[in-house]
Protein backbone atom coordinates (compact mmCIF):
# COMPACT_ATOMS: atom_id res chain seq x y z
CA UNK A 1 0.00 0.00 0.00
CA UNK A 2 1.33 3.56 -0.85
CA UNK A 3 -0.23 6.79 1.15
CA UNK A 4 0.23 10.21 0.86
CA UNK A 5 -1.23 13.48 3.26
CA UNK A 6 -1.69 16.93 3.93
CA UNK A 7 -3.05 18.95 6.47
CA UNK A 8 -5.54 21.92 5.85
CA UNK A 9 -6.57 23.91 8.54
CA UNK A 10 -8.26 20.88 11.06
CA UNK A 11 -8.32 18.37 8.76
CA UNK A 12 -5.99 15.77 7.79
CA UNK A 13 -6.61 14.01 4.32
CA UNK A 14 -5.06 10.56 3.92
CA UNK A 15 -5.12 9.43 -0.04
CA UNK A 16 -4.57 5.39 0.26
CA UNK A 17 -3.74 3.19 -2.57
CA UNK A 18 -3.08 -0.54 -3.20
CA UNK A 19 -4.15 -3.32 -0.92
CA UNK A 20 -4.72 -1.81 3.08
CA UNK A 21 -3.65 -5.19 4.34
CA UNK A 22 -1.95 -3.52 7.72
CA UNK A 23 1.87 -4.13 6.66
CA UNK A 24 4.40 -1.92 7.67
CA UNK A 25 2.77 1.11 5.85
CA UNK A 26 -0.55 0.58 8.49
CA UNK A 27 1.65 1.73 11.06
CA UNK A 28 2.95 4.71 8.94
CA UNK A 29 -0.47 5.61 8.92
CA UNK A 30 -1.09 5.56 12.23
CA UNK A 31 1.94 7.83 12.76
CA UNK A 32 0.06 10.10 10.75
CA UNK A 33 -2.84 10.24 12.62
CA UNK A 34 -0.79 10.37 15.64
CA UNK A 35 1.07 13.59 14.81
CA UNK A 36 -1.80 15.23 13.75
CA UNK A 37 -4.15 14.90 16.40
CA UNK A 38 -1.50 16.14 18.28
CA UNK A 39 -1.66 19.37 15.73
CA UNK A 40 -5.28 19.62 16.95
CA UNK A 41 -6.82 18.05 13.69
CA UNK A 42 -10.41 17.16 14.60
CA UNK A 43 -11.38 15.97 10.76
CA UNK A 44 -9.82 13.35 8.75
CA UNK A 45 -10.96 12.59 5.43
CA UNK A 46 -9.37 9.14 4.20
CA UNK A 47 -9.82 8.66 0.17
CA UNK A 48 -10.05 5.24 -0.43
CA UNK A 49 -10.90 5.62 -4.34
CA UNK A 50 -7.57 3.90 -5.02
CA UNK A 51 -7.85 0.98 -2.73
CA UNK A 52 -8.04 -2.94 -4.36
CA UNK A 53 -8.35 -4.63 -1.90
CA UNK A 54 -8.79 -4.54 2.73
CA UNK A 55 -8.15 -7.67 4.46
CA UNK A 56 -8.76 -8.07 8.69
CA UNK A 57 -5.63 -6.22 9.67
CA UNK A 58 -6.31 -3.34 7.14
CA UNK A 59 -10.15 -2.45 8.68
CA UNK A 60 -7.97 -2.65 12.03
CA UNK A 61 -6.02 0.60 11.10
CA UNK A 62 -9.15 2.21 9.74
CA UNK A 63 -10.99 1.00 13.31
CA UNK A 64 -8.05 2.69 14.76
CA UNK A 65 -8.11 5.96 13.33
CA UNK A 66 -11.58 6.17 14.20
CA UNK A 67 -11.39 5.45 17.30
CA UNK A 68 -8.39 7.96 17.80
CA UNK A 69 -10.36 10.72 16.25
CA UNK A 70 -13.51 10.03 18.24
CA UNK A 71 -11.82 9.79 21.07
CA UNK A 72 -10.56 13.78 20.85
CA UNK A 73 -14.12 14.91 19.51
CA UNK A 74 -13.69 14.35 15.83
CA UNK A 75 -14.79 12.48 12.95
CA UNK A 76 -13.54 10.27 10.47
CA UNK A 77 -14.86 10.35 6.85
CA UNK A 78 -13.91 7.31 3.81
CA UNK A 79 -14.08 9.23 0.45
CA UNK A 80 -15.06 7.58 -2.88
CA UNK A 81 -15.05 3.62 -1.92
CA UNK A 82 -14.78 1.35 -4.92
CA UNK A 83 -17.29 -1.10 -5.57
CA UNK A 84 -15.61 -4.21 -3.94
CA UNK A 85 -14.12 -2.02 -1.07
CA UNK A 86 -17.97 -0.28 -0.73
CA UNK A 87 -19.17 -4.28 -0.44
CA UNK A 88 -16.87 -5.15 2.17
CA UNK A 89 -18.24 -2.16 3.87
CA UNK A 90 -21.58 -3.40 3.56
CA UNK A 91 -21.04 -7.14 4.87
CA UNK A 92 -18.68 -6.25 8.04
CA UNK A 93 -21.49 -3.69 8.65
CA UNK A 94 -18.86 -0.53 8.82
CA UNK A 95 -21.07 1.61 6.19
CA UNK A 96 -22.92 2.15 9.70
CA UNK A 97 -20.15 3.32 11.65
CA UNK A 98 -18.08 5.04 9.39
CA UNK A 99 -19.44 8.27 7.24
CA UNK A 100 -19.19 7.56 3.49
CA UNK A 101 -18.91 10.67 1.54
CA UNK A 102 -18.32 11.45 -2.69
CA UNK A 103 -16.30 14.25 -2.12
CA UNK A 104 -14.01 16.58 0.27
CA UNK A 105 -16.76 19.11 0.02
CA UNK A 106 -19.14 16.97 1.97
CA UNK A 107 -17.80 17.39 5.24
CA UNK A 108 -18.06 21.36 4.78
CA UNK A 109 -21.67 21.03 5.02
């Protein structure tokens, strides 16, 4: 899995590509997340447009950056899931715990 960031304002966007299978990169990631909460981010949009594929240890990283976000007051949003990724959001039920949004602009409003 390759990632890239940047921070804007509150808001950390994470762009994730590949397979999120919770390698080394997962912990990267989390790093991240890490450093910015500590910035005071309170948003963090993850685009997940470019993912293939999320195995058990991959929806672990995303469970964790939720639950680090929530856990200062903020929010977590996955941007543009494909199809199979979107499915596997459906059958492990996450589509209810996570918001699902087309675009950055979406968590503007």
């Amino acid at each position: 899995m390759n990632f890239t960031y940047e921070t804007k304002q509150d808001r950390l966007l994470i762009k994730l590509s590949g397979d999120l299978i919770g390698e080394d990169s997962g912990a990267s990631v989390i790093e991240v997340v890490n450093s910015a909460i500590q910035d005071k981010a309170l948003t963090c949009v993850i685009d997940i447009s470019n993912l293939r594929y999320i195995n058990s240890s991959g929806i672990g990283v995303l469970i964790t950056i939720l639950t680090k976000f929530r856990n200062k007051g903020g929010e977590v949003y996955l941007m543009q899931p494909s199809e199979s990724v979107q499915k596997l959001l459906v059958i492990t039920k996450l589509n209810a715990i996570f918001q699902i949004i087309q675009s950055e602009t979406e968590v503007i409003k």
